[in-house]
C-alpha atoms as a PDB file:
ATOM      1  CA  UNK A   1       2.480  24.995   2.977  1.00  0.00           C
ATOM      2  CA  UNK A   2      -0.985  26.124   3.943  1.00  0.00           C
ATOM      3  CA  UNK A   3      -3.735  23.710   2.849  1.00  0.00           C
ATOM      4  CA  UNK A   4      -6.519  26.702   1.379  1.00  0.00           C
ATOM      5  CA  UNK A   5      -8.962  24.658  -0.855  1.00  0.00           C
ATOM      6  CA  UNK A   6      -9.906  21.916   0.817  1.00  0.00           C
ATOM      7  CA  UNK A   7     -13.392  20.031  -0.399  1.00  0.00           C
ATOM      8  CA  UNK A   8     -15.883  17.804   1.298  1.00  0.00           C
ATOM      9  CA  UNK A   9     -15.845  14.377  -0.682  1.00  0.00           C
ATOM     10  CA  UNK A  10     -18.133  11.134  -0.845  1.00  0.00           C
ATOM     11  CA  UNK A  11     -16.071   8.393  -1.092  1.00  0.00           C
ATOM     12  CA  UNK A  12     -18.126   5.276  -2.530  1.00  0.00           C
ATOM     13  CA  UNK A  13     -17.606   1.537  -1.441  1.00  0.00           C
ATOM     14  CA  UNK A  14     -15.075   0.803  -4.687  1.00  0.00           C
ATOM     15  CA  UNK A  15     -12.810   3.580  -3.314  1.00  0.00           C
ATOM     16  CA  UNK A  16     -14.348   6.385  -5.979  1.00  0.00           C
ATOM     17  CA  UNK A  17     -14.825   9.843  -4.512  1.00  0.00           C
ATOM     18  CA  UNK A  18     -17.179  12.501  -5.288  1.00  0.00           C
ATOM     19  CA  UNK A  19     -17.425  15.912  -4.574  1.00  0.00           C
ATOM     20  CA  UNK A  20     -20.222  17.279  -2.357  1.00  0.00           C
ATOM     21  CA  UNK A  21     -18.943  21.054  -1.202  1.00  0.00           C
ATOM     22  CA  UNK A  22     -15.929  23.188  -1.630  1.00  0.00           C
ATOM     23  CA  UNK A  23     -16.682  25.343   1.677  1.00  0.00           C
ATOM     24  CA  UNK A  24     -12.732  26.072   1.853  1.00  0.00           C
ATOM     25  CA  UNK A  25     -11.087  26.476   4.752  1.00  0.00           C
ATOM     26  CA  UNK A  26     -10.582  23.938   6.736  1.00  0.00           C
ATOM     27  CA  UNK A  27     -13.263  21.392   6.889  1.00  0.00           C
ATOM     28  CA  UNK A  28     -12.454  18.868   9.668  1.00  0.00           C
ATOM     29  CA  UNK A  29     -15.481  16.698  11.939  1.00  0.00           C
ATOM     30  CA  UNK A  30     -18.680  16.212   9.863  1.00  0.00           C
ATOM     31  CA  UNK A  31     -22.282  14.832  10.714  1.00  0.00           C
ATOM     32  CA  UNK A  32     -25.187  14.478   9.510  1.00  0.00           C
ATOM     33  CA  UNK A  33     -28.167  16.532  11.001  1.00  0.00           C
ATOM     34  CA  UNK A  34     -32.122  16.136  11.349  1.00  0.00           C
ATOM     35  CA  UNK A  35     -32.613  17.801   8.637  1.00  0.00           C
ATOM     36  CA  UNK A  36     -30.416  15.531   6.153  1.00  0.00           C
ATOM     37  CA  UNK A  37     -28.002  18.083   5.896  1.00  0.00           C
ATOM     38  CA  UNK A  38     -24.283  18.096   6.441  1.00  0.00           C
ATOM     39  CA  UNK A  39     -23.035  19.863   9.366  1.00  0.00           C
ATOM     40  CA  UNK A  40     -19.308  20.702   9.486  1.00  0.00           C
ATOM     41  CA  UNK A  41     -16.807  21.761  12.027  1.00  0.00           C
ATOM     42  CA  UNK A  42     -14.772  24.442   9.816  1.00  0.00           C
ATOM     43  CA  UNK A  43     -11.223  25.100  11.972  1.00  0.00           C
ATOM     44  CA  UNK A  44     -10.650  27.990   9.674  1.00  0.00           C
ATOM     45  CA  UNK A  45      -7.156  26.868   8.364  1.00  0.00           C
ATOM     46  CA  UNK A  46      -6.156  26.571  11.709  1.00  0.00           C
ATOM     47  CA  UNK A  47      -2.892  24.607  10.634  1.00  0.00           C
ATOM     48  CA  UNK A  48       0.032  24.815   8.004  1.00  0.00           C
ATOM     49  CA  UNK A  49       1.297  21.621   7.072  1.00  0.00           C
ATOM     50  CA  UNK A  50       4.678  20.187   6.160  1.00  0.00           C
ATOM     51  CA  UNK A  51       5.728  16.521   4.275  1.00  0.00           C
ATOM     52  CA  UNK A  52       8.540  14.980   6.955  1.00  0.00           C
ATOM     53  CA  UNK A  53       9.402  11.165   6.076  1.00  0.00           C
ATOM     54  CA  UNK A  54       6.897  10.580   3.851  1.00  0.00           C
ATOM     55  CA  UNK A  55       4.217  12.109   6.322  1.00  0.00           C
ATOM     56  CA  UNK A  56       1.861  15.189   5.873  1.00  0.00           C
ATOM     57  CA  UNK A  57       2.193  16.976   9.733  1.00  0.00           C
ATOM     58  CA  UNK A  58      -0.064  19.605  10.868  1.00  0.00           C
ATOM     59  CA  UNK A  59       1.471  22.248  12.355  1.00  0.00           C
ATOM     60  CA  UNK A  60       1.199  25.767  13.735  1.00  0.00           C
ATOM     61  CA  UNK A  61      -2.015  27.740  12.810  1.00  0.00           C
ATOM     62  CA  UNK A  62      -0.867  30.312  10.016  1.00  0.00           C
ATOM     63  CA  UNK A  63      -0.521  34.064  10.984  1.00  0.00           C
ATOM     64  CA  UNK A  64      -3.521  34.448   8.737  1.00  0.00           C
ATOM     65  CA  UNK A  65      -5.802  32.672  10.605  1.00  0.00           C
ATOM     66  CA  UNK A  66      -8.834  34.343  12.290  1.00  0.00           C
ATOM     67  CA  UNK A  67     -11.037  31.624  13.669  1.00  0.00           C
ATOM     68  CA  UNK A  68     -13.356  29.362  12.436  1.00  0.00           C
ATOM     69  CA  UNK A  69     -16.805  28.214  11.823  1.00  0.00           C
ATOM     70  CA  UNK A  70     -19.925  25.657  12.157  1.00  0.00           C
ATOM     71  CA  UNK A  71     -21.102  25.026   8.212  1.00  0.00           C
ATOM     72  CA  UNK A  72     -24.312  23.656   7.171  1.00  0.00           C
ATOM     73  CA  UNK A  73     -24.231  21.983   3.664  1.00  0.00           C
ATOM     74  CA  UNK A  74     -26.986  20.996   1.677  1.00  0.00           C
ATOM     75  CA  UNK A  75     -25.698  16.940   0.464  1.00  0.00           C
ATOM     76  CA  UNK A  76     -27.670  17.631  -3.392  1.00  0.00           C
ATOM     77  CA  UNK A  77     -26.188  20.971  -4.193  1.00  0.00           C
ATOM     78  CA  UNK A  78     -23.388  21.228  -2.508  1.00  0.00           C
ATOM     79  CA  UNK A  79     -24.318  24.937  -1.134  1.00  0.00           C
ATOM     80  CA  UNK A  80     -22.558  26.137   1.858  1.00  0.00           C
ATOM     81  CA  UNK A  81     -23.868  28.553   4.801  1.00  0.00           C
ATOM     82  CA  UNK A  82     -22.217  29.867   7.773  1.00  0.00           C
ATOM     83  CA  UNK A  83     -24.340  28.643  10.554  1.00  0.00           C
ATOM     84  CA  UNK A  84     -22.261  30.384  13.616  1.00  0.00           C
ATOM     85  CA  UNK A  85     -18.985  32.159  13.760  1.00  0.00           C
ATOM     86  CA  UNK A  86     -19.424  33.425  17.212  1.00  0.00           C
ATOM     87  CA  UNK A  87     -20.903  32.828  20.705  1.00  0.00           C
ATOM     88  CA  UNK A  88     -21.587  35.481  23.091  1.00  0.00           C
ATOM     89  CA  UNK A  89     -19.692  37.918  20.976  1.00  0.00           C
ATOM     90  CA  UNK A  90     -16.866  36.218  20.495  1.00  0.00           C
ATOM     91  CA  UNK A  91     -15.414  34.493  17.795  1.00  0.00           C
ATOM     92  CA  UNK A  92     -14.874  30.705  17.408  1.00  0.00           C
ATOM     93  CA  UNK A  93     -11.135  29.560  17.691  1.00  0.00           C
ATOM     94  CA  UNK A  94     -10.679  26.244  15.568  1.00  0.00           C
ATOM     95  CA  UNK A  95     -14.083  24.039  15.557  1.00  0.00           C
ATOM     96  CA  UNK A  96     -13.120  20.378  15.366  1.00  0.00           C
ATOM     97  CA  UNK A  97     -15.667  17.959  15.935  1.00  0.00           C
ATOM     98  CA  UNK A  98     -19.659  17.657  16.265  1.00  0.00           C
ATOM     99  CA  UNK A  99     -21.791  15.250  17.315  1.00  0.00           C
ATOM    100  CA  UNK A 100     -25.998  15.197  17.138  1.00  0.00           C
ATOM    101  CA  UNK A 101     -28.344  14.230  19.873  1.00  0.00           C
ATOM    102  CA  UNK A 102     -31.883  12.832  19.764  1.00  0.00           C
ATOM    103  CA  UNK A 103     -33.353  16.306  20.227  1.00  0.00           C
ATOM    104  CA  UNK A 104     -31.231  17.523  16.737  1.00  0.00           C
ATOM    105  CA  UNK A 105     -28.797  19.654  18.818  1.00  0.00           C
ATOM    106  CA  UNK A 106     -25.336  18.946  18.614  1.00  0.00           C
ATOM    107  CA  UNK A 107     -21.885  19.422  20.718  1.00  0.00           C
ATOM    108  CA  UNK A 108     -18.812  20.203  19.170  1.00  0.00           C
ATOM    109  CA  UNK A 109     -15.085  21.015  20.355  1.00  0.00           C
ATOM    110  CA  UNK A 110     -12.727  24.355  19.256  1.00  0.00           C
ATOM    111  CA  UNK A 111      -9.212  22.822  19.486  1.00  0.00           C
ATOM    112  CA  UNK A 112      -8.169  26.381  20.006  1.00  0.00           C
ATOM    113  CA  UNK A 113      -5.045  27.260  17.915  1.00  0.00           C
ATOM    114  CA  UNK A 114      -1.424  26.854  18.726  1.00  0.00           C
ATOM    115  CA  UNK A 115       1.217  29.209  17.122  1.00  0.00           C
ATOM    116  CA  UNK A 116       5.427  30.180  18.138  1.00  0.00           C
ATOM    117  CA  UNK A 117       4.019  32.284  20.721  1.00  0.00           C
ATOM    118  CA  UNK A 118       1.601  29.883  22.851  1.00  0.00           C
ATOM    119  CA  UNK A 119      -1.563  28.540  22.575  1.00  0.00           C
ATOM    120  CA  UNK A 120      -5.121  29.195  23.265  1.00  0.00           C
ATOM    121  CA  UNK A 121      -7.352  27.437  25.384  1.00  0.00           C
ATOM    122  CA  UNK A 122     -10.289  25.197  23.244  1.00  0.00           C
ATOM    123  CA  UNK A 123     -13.856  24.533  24.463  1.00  0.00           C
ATOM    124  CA  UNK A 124     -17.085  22.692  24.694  1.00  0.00           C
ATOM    125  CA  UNK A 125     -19.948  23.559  23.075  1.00  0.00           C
ATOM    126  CA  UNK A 126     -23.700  23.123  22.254  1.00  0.00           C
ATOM    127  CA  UNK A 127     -25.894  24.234  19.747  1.00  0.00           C
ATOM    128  CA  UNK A 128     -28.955  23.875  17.652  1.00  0.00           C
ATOM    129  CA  UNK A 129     -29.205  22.841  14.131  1.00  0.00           C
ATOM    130  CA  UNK A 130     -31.375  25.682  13.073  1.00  0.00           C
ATOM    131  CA  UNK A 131     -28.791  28.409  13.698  1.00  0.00           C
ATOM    132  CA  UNK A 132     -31.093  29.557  17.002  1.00  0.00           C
ATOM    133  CA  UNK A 133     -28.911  28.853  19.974  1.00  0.00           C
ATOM    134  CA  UNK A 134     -25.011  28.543  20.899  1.00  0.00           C
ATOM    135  CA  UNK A 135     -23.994  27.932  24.247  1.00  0.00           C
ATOM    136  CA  UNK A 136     -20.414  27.529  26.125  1.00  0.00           C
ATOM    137  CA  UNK A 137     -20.660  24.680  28.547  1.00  0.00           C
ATOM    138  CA  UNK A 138     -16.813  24.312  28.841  1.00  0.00           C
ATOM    139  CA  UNK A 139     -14.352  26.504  28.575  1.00  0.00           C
ATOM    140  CA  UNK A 140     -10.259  26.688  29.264  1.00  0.00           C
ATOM    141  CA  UNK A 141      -9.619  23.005  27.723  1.00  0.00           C
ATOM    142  CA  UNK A 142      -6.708  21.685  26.469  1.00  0.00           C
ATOM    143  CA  UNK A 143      -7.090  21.144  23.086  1.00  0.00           C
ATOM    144  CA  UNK A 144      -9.962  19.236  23.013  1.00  0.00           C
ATOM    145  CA  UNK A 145     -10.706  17.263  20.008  1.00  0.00           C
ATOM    146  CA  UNK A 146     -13.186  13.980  19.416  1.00  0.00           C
ATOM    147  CA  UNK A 147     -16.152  14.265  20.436  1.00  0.00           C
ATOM    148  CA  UNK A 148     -19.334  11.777  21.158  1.00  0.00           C
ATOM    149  CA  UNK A 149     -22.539  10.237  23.185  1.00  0.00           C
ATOM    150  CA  UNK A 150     -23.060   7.530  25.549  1.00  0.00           C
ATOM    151  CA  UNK A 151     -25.652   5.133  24.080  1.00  0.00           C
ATOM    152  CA  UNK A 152     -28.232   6.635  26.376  1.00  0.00           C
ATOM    153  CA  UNK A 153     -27.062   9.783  25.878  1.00  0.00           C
ATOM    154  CA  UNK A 154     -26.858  10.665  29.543  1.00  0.00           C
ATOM    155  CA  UNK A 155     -22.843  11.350  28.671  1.00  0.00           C
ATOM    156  CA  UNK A 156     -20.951  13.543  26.663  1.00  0.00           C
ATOM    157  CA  UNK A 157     -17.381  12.621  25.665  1.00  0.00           C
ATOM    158  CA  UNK A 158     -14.634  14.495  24.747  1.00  0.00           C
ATOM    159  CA  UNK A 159     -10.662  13.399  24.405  1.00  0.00           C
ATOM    160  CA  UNK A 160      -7.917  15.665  25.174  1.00  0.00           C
ATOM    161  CA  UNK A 161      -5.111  15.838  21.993  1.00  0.00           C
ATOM    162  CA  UNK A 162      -1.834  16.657  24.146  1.00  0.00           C
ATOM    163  CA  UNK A 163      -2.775  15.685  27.161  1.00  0.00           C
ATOM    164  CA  UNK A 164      -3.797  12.293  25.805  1.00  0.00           C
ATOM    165  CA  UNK A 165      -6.636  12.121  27.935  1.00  0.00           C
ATOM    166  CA  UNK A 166     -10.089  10.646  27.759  1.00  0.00           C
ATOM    167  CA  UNK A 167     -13.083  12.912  29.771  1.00  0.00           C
ATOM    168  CA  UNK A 168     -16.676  12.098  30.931  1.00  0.00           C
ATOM    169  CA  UNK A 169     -19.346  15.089  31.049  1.00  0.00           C
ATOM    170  CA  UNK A 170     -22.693  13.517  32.863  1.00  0.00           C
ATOM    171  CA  UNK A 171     -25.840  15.407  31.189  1.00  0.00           C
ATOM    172  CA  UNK A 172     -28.590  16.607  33.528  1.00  0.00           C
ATOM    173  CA  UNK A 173     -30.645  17.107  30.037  1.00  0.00           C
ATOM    174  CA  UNK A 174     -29.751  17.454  26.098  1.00  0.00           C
ATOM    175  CA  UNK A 175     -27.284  20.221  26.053  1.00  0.00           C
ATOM    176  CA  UNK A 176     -26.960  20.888  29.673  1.00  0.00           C
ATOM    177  CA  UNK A 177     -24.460  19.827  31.801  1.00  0.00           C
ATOM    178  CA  UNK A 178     -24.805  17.396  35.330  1.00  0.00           C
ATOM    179  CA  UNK A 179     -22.672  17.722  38.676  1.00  0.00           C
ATOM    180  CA  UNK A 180     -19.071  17.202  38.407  1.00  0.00           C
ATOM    181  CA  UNK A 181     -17.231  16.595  41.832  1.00  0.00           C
ATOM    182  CA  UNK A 182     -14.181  18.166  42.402  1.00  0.00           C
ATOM    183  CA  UNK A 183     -11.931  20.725  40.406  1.00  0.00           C
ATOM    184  CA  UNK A 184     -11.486  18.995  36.847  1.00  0.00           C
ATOM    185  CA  UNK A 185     -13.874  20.170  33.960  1.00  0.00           C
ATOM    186  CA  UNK A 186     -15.308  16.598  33.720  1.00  0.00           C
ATOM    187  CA  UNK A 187     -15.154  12.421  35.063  1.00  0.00           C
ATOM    188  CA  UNK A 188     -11.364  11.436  33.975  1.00  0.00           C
ATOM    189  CA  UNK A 189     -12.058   8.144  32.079  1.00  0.00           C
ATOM    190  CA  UNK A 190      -8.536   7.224  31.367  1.00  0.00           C
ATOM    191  CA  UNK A 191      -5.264   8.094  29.394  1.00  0.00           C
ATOM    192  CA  UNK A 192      -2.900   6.670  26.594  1.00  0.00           C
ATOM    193  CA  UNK A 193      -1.291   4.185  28.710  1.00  0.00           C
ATOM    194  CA  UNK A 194       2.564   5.735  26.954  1.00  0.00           C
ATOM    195  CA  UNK A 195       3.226   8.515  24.443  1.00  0.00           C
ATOM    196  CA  UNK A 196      -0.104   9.218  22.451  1.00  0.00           C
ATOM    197  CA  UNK A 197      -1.917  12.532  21.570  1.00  0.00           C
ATOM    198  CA  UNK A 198      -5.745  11.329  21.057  1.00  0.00           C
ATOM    199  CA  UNK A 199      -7.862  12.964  17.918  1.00  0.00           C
ATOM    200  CA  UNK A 200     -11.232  12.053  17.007  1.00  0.00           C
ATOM    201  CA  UNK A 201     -13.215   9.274  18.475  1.00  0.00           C
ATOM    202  CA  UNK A 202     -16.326   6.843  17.963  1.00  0.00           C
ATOM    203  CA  UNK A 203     -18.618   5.442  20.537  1.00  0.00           C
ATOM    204  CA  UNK A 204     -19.517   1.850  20.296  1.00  0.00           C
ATOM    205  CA  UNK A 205     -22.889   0.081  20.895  1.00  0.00           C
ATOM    206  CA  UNK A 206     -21.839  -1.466  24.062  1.00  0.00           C
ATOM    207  CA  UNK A 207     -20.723   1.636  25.481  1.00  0.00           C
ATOM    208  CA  UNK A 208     -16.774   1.450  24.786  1.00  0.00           C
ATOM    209  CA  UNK A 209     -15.253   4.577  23.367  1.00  0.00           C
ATOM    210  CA  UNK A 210     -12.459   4.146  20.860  1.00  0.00           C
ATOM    211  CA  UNK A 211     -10.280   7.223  20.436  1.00  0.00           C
ATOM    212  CA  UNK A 212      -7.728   7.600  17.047  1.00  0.00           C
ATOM    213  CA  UNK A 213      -4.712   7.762  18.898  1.00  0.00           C
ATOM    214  CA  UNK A 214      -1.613   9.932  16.909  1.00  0.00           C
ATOM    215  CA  UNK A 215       2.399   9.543  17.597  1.00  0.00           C
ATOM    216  CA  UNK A 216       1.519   5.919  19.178  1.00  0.00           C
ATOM    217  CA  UNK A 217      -0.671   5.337  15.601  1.00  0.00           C
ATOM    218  CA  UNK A 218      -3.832   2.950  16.390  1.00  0.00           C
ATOM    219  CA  UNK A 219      -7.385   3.039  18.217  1.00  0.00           C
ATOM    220  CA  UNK A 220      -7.501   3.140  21.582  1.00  0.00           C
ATOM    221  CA  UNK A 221     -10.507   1.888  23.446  1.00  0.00           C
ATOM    222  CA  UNK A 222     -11.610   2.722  27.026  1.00  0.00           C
ATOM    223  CA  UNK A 223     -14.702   1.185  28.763  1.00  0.00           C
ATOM    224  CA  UNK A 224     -15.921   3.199  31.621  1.00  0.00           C
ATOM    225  CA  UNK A 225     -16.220   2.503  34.700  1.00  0.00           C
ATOM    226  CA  UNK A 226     -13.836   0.116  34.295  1.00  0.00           C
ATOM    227  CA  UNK A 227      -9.757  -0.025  33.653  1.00  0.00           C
ATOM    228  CA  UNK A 228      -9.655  -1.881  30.602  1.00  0.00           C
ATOM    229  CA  UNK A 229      -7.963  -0.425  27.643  1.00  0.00           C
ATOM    230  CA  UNK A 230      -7.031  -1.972  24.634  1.00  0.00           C
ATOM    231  CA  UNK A 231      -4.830  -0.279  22.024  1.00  0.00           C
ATOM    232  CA  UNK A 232      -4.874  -1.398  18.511  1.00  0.00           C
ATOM    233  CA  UNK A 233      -2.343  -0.719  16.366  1.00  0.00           C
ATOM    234  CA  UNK A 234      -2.224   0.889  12.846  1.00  0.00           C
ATOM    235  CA  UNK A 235       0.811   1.833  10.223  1.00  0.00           C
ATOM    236  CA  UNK A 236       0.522   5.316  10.153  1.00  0.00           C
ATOM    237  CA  UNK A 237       1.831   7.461  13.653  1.00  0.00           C
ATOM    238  CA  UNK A 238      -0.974  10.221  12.585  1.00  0.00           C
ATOM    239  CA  UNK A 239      -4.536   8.031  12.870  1.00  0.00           C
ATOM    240  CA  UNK A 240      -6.894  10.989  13.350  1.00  0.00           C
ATOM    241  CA  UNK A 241     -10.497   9.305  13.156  1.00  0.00           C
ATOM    242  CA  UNK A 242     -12.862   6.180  13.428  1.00  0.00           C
ATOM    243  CA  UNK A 243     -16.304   5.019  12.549  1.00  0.00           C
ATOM    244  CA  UNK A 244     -18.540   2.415  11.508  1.00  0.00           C
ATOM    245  CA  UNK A 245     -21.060   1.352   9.365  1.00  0.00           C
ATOM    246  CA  UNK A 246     -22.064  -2.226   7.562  1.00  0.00           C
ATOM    247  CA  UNK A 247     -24.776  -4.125   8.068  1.00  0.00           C
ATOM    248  CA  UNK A 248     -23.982  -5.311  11.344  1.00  0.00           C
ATOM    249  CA  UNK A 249     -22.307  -2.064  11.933  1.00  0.00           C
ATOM    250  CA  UNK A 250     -19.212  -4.150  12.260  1.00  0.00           C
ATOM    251  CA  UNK A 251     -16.730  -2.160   9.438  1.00  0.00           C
ATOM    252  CA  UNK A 252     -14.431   0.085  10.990  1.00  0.00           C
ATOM    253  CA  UNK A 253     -13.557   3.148   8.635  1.00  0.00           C
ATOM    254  CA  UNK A 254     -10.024   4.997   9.879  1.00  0.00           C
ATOM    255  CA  UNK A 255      -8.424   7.940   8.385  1.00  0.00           C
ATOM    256  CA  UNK A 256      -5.027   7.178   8.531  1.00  0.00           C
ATOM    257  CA  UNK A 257      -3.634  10.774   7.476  1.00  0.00           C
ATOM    258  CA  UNK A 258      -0.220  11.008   7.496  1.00  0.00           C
ATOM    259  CA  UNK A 259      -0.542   8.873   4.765  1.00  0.00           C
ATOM    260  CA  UNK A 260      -3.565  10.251   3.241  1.00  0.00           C
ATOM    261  CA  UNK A 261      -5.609   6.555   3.393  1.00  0.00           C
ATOM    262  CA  UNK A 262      -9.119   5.884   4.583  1.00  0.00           C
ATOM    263  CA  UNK A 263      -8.944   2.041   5.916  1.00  0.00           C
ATOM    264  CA  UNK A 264     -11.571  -0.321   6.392  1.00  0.00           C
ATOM    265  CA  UNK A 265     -11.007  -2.745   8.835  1.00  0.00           C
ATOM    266  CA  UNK A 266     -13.884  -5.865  10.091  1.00  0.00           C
ATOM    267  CA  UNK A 267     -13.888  -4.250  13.753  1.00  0.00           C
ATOM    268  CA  UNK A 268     -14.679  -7.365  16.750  1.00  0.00           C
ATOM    269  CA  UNK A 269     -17.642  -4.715  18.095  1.00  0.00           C
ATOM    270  CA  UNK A 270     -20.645  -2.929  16.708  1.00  0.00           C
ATOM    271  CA  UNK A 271     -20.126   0.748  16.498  1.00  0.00           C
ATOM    272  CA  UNK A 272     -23.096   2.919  17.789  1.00  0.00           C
ATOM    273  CA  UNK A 273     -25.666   3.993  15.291  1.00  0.00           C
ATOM    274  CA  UNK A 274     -25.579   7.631  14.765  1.00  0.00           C
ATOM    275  CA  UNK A 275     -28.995   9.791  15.419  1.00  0.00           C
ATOM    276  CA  UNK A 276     -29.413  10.705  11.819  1.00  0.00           C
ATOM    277  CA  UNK A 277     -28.149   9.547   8.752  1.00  0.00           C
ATOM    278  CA  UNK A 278     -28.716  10.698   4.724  1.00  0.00           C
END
C-alpha cells in the first residue's frame, strides 16, 4: 500500500493528538523555525509500505513518485507552503530531516529514493528559512538520514541508513563547510558495532549523539573523539527517531514505528536544547 494522506499531529502529554496540517505526501523530519513556524522535510511519498509480522515496513519508492519538498507550516492554521522543490534546477529527491542553527538557517538530508532498478544517491543541504537561499554542500551520499548540531555548532552531523554509519562535517561558518582530510565526504565518527541501519538522531547537551538505530531496534550513542558507544535497546526492530524535552530535558521521546508507538523513556543525559521552539 502507498501511505497518500498523511497529517502532521500534536500529540499532548495524556497521549491525545491533534491535528496541525494535512500537507500530504510524505511528511517525515520536522522543526521548529525562527519564525515559530513548522518546517518540514516532505520525502514526497518516497516509500510504499507493507504489514510483515505485525510490522509496518517501508519499502521501495512508488513508480509515482517525483521528488519531494521543504514545507513551511503555519502551527495556528494549519496552512501549508512549498518553501523549495529544487536547487540549482534540479529537483529534490526524498527530503528527510532538518535541523536549525543560531543564524535561522537550517540543514537537511534527501535520502534519495531506492526502487527494483537501483538507487539514487541522497545529499546534504543548507538553506534559509525565508525561502531566499538553497545550497548543496554534499552530494553522492548514501542514504543519508538524521541530521543535527554540535552544541557549539562548529559540527554538522549526519548518519548514514545502510551503511550504518555515523559522519562529522566541521563548519568553517553557519552553512558552510570546513576542511575535510582525505577522500570521505566527512570525519567518520563511528558505526553500528553489528547489523543496524541508523535513521534519525538527537544531539545531547554534553555533546553525545544518539542515533535511532533500525533492524538492531534501540538508540545508539557515539561520543566523539572518543570510542565509546553504547547501544540501548528497544522492542520494536524499526526505531526511527529520538528527542527530548522535560524540565531537565531528561524525557526521551522515541518513535518506535513498526509498531506505530511514540515512547517516553527518563533518559540518564540531558538532550540538547533546540534553537527555537513554539
Amino acid at each position: 500500500m502507498v501511505r497518500s494522506s498523511w497529517w502532521r499531529s500534536r500529540v499532548k502529554p495524556d497521549g491525545k493528538t491533534q491535528t496541525i496540517a494535512k500537507p500530504g505526501g510524505g511528511p517525515n523530519g520536522l522543526a521548529i523555525g525562527p519564525d515559530g513556524a513548522l518546517y518540514v522535510c516532505n520525502n514526497g511519498s518516497n516509500f510504499t509500505y507493507v504489514k510483515r509480522m505485525g510490522l509496518t515496513i517501508p519499502g521501495h519508492a512508488p513508480e509515482t513518485h517525483v521528488g519531494g519538498q521543504i514545507e513551511r507550516v503555519d502551527i495556528s492554521t494549519g496552512k501549508v507552503e512549498t518553501l523549495y522543490s529544487e536547487c540549482d534546477g534540479k529537483r529534490l529527491i526524498a527530503p528527510n530531516d532538518l535541523v536549525f542553527d543560531t543564524v535561522g538557517g537550517f540543514w537537511f538530508t534527501d535520502h534519495g529514493s531506492t526502487t527494483s532498478l537501483g538507487r539514487t544517491h541522497g545529499a546534504l543541504y543548507y538553506a534559509k528559512a525565508d525561502g531566499s537561499k538553497i545550497t548543496q554542500v554534499l552530494r553522492e551520499l548514501i542514504t543519508p538520514n538524521g541530521v543535527g548540531l554540535s552544541p557549539d555548532g562548529k559540527t554538522v552531523y549526519y548518519a548514514e541508513t545502510f551503511t550504518g554509519r555515523l559522519w562529522a562535517l566541521p563548519l568553517a561558518k553557519p552553512g558552510k563547510r570546513g576542511k575535510v582530510e582525505g577522500f570521505t565526504p566527512g570525519q567518520f565518527v563511528g558505526a553500528f558495532p553489528g547489523l543496524g541501519y541508523f535513521d534519525s538522531l538527537g544531539v545531547e547537551a554534553d555533546g553525545a549523539v544518539s542515533v535511532a538505530t533500525i533492524l538492531a531496534g534501540g538508540i545508539t550513542t557515539f561520543w566523539p573523539g572518543t570510542k565509546k558507544v553504547k547501544h540501548v535497546a528497544i522492542a520494536d526492530p524499526l526505531v526511527t527517531n529520538i528527542c527530548w524535552g522535560g524540565k531537565n530535558m531528561k524525557t526521551a521521546y522515541i518513535t518506535a514505528s513498526g509498531t506505530g508507538r511514540l515512547l517516553a523513556a527518563t533518559w540518564p543525559r540531558a538532550g540538547l536544547r533546540l534553537n527555537y521552539n513554539a
